[in-house]
C-alpha atoms as a PDB file:
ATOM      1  CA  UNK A   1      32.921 -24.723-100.889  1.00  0.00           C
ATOM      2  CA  UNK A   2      32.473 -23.102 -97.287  1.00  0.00           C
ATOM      3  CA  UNK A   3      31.059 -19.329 -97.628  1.00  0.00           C
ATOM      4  CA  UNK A   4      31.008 -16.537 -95.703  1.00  0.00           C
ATOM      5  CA  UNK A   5      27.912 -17.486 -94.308  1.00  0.00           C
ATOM      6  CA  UNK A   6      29.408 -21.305 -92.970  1.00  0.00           C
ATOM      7  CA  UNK A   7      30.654 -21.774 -89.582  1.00  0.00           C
ATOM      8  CA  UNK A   8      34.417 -21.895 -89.529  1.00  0.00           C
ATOM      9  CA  UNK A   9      35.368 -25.425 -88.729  1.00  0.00           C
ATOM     10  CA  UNK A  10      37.452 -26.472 -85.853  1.00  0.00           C
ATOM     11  CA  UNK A  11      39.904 -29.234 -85.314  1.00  0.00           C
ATOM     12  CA  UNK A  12      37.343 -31.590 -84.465  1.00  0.00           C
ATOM     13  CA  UNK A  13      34.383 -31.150 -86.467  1.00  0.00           C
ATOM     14  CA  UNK A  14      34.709 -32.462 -90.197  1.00  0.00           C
ATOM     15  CA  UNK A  15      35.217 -30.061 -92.611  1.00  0.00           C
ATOM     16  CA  UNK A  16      33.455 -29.495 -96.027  1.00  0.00           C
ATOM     17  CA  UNK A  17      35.850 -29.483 -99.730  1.00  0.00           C
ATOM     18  CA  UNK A  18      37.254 -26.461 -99.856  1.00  0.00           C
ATOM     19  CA  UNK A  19      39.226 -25.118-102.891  1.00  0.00           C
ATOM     20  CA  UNK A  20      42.742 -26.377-102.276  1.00  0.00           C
ATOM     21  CA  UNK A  21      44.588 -23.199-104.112  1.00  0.00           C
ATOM     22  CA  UNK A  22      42.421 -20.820-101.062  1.00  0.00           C
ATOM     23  CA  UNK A  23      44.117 -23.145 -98.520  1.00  0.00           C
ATOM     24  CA  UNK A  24      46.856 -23.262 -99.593  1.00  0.00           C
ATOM     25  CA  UNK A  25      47.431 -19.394 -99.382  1.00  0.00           C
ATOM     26  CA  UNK A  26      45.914 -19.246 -96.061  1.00  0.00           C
ATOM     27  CA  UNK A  27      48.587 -21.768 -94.725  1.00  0.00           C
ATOM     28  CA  UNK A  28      51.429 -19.916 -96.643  1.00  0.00           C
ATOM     29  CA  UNK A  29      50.025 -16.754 -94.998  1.00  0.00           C
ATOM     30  CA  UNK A  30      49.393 -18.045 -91.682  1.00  0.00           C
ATOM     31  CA  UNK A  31      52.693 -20.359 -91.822  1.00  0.00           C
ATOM     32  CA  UNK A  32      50.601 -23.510 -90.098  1.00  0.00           C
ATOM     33  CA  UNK A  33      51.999 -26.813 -90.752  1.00  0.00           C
ATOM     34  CA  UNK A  34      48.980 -28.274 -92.846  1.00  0.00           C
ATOM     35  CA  UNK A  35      48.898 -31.618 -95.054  1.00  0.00           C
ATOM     36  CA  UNK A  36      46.125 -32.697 -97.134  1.00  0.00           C
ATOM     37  CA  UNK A  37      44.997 -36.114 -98.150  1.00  0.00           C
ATOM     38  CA  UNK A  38      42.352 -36.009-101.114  1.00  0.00           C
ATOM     39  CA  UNK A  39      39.194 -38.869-101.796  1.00  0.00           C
ATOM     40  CA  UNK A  40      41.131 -41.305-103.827  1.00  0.00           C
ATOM     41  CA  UNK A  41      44.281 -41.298-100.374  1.00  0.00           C
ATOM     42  CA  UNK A  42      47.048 -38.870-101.984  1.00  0.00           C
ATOM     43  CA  UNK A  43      48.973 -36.714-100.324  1.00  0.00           C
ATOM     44  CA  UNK A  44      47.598 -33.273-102.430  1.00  0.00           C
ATOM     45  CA  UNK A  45      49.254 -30.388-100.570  1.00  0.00           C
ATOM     46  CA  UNK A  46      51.865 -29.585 -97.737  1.00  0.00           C
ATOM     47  CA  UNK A  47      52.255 -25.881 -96.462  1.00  0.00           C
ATOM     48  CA  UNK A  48      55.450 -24.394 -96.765  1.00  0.00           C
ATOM     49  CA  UNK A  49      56.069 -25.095 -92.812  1.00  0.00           C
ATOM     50  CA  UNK A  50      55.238 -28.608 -92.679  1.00  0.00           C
ATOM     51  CA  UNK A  51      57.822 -28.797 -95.770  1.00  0.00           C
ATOM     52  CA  UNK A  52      60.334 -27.656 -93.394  1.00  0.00           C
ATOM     53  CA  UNK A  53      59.359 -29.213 -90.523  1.00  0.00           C
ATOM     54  CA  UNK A  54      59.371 -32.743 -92.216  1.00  0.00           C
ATOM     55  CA  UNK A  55      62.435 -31.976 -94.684  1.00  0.00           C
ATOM     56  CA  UNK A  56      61.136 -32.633 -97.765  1.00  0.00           C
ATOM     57  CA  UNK A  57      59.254 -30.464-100.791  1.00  0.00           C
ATOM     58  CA  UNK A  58      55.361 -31.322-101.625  1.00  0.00           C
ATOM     59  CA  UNK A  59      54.953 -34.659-103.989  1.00  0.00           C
ATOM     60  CA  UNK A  60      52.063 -36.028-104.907  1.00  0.00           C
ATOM     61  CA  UNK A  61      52.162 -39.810-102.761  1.00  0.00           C
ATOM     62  CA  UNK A  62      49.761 -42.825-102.125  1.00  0.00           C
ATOM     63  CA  UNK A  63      49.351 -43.040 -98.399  1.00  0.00           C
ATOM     64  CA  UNK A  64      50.957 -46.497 -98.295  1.00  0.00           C
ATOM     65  CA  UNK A  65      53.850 -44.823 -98.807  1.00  0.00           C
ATOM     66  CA  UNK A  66      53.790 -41.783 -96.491  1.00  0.00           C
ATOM     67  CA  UNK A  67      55.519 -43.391 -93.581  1.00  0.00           C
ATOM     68  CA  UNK A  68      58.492 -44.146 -95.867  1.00  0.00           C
ATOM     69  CA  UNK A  69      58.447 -41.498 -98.027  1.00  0.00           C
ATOM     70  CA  UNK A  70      58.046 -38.739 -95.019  1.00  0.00           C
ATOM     71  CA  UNK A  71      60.089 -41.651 -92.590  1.00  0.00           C
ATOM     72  CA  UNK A  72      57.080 -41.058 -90.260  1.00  0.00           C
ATOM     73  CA  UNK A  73      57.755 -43.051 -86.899  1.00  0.00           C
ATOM     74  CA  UNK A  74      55.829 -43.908 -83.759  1.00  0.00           C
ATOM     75  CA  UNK A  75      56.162 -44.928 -80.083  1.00  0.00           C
ATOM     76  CA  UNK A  76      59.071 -42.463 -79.709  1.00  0.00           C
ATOM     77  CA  UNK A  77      60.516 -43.580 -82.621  1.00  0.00           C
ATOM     78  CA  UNK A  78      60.802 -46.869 -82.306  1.00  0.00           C
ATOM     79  CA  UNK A  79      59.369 -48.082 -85.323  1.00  0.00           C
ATOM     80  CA  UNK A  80      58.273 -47.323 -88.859  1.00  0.00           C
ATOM     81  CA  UNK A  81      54.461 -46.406 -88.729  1.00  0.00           C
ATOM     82  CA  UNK A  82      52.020 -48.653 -90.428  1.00  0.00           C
ATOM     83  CA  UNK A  83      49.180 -47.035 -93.163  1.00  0.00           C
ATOM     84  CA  UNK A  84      46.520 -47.613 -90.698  1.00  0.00           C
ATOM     85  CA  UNK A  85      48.056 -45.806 -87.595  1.00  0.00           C
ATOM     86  CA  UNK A  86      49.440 -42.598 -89.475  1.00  0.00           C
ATOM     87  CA  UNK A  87      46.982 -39.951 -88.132  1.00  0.00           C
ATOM     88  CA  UNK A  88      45.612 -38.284 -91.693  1.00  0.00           C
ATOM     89  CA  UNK A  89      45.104 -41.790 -92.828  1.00  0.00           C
ATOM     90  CA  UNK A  90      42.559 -42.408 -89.696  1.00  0.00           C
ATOM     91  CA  UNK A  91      40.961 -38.845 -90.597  1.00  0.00           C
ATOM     92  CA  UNK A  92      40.412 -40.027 -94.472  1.00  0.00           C
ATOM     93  CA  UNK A  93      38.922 -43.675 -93.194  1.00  0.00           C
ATOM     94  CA  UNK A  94      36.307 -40.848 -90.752  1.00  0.00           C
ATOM     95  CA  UNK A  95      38.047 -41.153 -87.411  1.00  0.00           C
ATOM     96  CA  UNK A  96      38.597 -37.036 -85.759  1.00  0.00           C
ATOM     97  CA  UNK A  97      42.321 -37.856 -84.647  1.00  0.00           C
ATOM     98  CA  UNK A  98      43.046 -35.297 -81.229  1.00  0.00           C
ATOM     99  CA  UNK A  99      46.432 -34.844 -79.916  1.00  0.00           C
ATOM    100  CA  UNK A 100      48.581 -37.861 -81.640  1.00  0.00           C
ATOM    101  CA  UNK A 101      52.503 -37.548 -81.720  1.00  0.00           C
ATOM    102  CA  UNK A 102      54.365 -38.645 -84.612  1.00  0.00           C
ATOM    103  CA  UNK A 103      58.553 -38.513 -84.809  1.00  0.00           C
ATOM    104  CA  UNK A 104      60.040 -37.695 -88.052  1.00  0.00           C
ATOM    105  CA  UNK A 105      63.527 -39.637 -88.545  1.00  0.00           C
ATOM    106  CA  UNK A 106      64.848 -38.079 -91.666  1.00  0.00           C
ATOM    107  CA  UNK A 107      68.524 -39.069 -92.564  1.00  0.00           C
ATOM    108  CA  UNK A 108      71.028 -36.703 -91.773  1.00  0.00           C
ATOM    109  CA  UNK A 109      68.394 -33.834 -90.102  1.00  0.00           C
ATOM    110  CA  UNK A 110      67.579 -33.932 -86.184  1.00  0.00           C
ATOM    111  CA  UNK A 111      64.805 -35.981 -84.711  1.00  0.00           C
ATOM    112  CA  UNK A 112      61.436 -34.181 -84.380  1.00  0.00           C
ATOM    113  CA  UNK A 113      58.451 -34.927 -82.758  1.00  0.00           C
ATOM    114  CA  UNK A 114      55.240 -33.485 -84.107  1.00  0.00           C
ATOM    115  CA  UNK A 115      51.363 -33.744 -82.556  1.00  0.00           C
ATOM    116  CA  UNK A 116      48.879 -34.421 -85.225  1.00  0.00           C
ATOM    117  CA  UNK A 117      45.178 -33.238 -85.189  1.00  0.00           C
ATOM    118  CA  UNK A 118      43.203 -34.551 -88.525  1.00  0.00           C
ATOM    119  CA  UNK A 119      40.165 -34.371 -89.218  1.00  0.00           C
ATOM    120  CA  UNK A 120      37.871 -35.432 -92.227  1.00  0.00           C
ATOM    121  CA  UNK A 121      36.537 -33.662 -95.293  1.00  0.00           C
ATOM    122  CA  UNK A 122      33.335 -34.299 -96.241  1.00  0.00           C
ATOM    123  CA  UNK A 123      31.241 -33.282 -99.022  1.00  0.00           C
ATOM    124  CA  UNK A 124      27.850 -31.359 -99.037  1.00  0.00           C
ATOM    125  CA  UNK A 125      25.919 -34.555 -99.006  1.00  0.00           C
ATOM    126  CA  UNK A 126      28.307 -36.292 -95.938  1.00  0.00           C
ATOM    127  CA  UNK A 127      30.486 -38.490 -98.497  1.00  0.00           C
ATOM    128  CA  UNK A 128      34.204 -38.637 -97.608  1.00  0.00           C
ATOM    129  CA  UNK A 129      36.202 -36.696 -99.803  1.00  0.00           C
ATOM    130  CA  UNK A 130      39.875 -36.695 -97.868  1.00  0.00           C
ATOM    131  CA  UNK A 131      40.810 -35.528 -95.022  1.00  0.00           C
ATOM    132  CA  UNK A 132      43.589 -32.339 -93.734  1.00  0.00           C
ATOM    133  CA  UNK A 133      46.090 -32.256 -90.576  1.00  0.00           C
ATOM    134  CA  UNK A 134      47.106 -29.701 -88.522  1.00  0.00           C
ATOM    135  CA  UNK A 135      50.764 -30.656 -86.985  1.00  0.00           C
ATOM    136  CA  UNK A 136      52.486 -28.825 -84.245  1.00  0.00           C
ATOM    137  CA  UNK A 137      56.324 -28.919 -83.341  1.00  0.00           C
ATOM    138  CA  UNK A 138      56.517 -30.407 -80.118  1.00  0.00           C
ATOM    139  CA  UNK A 139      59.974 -31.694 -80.331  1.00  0.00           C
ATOM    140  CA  UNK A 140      61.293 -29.645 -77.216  1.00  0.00           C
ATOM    141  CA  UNK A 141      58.408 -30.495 -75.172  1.00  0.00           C
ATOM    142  CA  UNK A 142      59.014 -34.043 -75.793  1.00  0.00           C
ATOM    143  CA  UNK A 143      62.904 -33.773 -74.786  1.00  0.00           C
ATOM    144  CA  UNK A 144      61.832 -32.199 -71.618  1.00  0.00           C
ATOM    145  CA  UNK A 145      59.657 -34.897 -70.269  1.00  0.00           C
ATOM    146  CA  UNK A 146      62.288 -37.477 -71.041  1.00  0.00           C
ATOM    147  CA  UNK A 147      64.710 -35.221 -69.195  1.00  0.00           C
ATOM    148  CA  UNK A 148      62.784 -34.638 -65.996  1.00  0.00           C
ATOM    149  CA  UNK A 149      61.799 -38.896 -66.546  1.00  0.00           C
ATOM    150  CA  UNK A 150      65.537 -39.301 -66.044  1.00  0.00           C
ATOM    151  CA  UNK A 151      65.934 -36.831 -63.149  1.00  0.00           C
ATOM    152  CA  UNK A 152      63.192 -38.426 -61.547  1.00  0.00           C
ATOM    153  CA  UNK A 153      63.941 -42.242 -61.637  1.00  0.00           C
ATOM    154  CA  UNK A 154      67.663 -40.811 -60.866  1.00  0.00           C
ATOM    155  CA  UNK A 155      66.943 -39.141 -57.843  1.00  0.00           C
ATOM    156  CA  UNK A 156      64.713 -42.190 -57.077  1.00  0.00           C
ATOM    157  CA  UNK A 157      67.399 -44.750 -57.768  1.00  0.00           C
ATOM    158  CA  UNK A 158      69.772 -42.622 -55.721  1.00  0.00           C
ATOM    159  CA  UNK A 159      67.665 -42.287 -52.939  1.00  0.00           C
ATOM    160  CA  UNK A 160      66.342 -45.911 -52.050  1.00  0.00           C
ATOM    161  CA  UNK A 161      69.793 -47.772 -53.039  1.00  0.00           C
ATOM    162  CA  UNK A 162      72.263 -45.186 -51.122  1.00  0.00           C
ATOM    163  CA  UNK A 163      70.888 -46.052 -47.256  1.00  0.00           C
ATOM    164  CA  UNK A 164      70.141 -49.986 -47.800  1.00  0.00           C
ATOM    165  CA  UNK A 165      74.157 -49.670 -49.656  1.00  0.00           C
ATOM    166  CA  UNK A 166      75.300 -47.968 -46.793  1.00  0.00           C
ATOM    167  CA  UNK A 167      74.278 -50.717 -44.478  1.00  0.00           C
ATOM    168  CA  UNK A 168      75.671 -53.565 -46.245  1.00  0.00           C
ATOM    169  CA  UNK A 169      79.366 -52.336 -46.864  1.00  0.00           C
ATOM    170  CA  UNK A 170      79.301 -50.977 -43.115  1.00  0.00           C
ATOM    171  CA  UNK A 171      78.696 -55.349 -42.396  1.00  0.00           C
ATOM    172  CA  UNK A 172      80.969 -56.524 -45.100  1.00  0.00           C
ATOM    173  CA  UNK A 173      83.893 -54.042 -44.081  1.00  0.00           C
ATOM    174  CA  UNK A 174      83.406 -55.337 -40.011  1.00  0.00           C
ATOM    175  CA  UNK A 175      83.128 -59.210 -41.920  1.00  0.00           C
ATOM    176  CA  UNK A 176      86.686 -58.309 -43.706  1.00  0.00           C
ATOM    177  CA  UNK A 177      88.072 -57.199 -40.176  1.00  0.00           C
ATOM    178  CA  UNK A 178      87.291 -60.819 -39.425  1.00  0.00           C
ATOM    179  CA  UNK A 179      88.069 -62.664 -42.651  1.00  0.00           C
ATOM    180  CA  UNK A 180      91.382 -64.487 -41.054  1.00  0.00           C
ATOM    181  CA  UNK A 181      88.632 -66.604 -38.607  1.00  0.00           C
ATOM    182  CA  UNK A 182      86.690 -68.236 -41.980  1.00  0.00           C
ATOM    183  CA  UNK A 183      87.237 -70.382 -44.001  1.00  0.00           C
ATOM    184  CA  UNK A 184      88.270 -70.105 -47.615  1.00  0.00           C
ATOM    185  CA  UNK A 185      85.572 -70.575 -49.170  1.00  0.00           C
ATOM    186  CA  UNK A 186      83.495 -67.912 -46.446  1.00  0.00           C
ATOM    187  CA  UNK A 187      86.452 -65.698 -47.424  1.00  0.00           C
ATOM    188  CA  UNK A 188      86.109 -65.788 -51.256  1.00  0.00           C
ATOM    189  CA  UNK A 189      82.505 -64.971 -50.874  1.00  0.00           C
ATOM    190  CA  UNK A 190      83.029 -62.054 -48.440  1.00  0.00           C
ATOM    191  CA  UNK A 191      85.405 -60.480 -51.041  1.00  0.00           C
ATOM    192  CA  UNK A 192      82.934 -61.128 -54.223  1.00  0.00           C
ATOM    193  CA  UNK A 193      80.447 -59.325 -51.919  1.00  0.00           C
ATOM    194  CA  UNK A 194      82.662 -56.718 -50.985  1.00  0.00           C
ATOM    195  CA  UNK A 195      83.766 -56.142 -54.525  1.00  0.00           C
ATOM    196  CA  UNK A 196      79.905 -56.090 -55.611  1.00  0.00           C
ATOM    197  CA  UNK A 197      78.894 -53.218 -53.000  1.00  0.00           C
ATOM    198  CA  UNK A 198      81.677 -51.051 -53.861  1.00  0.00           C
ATOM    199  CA  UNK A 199      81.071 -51.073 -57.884  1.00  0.00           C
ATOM    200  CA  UNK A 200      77.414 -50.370 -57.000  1.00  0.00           C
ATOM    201  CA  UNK A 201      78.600 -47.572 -54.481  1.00  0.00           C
ATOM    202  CA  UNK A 202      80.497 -46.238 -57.568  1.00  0.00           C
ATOM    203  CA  UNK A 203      76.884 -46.649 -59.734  1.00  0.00           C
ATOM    204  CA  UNK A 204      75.435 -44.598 -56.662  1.00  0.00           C
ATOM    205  CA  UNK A 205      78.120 -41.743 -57.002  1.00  0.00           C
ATOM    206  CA  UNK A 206      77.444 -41.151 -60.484  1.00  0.00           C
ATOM    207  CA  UNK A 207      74.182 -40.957 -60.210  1.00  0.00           C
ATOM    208  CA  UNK A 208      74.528 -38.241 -57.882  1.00  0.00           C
ATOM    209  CA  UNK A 209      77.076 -36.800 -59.816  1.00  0.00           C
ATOM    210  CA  UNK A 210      75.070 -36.913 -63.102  1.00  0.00           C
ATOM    211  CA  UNK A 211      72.390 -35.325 -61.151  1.00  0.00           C
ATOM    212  CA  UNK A 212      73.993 -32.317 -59.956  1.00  0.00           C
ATOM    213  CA  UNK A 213      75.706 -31.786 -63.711  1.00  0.00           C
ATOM    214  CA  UNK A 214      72.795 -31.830 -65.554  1.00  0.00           C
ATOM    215  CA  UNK A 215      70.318 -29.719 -63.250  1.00  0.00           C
ATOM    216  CA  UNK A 216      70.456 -26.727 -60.924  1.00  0.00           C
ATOM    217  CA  UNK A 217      69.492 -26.905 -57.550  1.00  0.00           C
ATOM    218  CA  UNK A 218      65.860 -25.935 -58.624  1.00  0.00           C
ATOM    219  CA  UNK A 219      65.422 -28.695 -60.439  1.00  0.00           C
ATOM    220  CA  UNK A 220      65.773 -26.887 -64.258  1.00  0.00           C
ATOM    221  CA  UNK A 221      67.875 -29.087 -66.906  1.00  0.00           C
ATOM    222  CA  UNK A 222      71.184 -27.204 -67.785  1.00  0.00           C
ATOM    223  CA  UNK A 223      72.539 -26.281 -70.900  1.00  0.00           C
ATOM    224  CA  UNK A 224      74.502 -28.385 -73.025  1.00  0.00           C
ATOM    225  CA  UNK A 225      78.349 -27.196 -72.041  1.00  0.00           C
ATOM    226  CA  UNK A 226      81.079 -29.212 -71.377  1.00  0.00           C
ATOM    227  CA  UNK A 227      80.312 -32.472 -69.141  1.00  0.00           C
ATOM    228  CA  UNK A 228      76.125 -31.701 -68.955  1.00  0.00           C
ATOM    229  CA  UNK A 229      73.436 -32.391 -70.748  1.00  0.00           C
ATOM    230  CA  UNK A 230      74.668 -35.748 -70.929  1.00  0.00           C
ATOM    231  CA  UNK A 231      72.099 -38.864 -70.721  1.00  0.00           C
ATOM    232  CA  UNK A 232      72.366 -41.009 -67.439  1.00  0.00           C
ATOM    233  CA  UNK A 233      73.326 -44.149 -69.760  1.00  0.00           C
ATOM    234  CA  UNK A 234      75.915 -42.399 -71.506  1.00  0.00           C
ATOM    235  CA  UNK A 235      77.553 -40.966 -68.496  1.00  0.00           C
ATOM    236  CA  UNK A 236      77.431 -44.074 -66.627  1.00  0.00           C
ATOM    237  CA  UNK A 237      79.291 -45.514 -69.792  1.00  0.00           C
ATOM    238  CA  UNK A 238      81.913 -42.828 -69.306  1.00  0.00           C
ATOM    239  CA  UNK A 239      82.648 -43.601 -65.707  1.00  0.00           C
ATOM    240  CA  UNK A 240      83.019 -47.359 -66.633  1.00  0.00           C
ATOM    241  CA  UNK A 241      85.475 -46.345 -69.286  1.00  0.00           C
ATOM    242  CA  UNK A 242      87.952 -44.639 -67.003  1.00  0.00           C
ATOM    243  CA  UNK A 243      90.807 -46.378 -65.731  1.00  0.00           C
END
């Protein structure tokens, strides 16, 4: 039990047992997203905010199954975590886990992302008795560094492909003026390259034209109306798509 007289424990010091019902009513009252794993590696409590931030009510479960039960995913949410990477796990094996990002992908409910500190519990004598987790809605923050990571290798693409394009359809088009002095074959491959440089031209022009729908001219991702807010895949997919 901690008492008045016990430091209060930050997010990277293990912590001693403390009664789980006094917890739990701090959490409720503060409304942190809290879940805690007990000695024998059960999920024994989720605050009322990490039940809404993970879309599911409290139940008592083995942490073999957390990742399925609480569809708990890593590496952007690529793929299902395993026991041994899910960050309250690491805290119950002793490990103080700073800063990890975990992506819920419950069916039917939007995608969030979530940083994870855990840390261990540990008993007056130093023996492991679980461990708790402080999690943090970072879902937003997450969204906008894959939108300014699009902007960026946009702008990038756009920039180095636009002069070097330029240049090679000025040649082709003074080749074409010439095509009637080649020979077939010459000829077939002048219009395969000409063909080439103006689909990537069009690639080029909707890049810049994805650029200037999604952001403002300081740089700041725009809303989601009509024709922005789209990704640079799926708009490039449009443009192919019209006749």
């Amino acid at each position: 039990m901690l008492t008045t007289q016990d430091p209060v424990p930050g997010p990277a010091t293990p912590v001693t047992t403390v009664d789980q019902a006094t917890v739990q009513a701090l959490m409720c009252r503060a409304g942190l997203a809290v879940a805690v794993l007990d000695g024998s590696g059960r999920l024994s409590m989720l605050s009322p905010a990490l039940e809404r931030l993970l879309h599911r009510r409290f139940e008592v479960v083995p942490s073999e199954s957390l990742a399925e039960v609480f569809h708990l995913y890593g590496d952007g949410g690529a793929r299902l975590l395993e026991t041994h990477e899910i960050p309250i796990v690491r805290a119950s094996r002793g490990e103080v886990v700073d800063g990890a990002t975990v992506t819920v992908k419950t069916p039917g409910q939007p995608v969030r992302h979530l940083r994870v500190n855990a840390t261990p519990m540990v008993g007056g004598h130093g023996e492991r008795q679980g461990a708790w987790a402080l999690m943090t809605d970072v879902t937003g923050l997450v969204a906008a560094a894959r939108g300014e990571l699009n902007r960026s290798l946009a702008e990038t693409v756009n920039h180095h492909l636009r002069t070097p394009l330029t240049t090679m359809l000025g040649h082709a088009e003074l080749l074409m003026d010439q095509q009637d002095d080649f020979a077939e074959e010459a000829r077939h491959s002048l219009e395969a390259l000409w063909g080439a440089g103006q689909r990537l031209n069009e690639v080029v022009a909707a890049i810049s034209e994805w650029i200037d729908l999604a952001y403002t001219p300081t740089g700041r991702k725009r809303g989601n109306g009509r024709g922005r807010g789209t990704d640079l895949a799926d708009h490039l997919d449009s443009r192919q798509r019209l006749p």
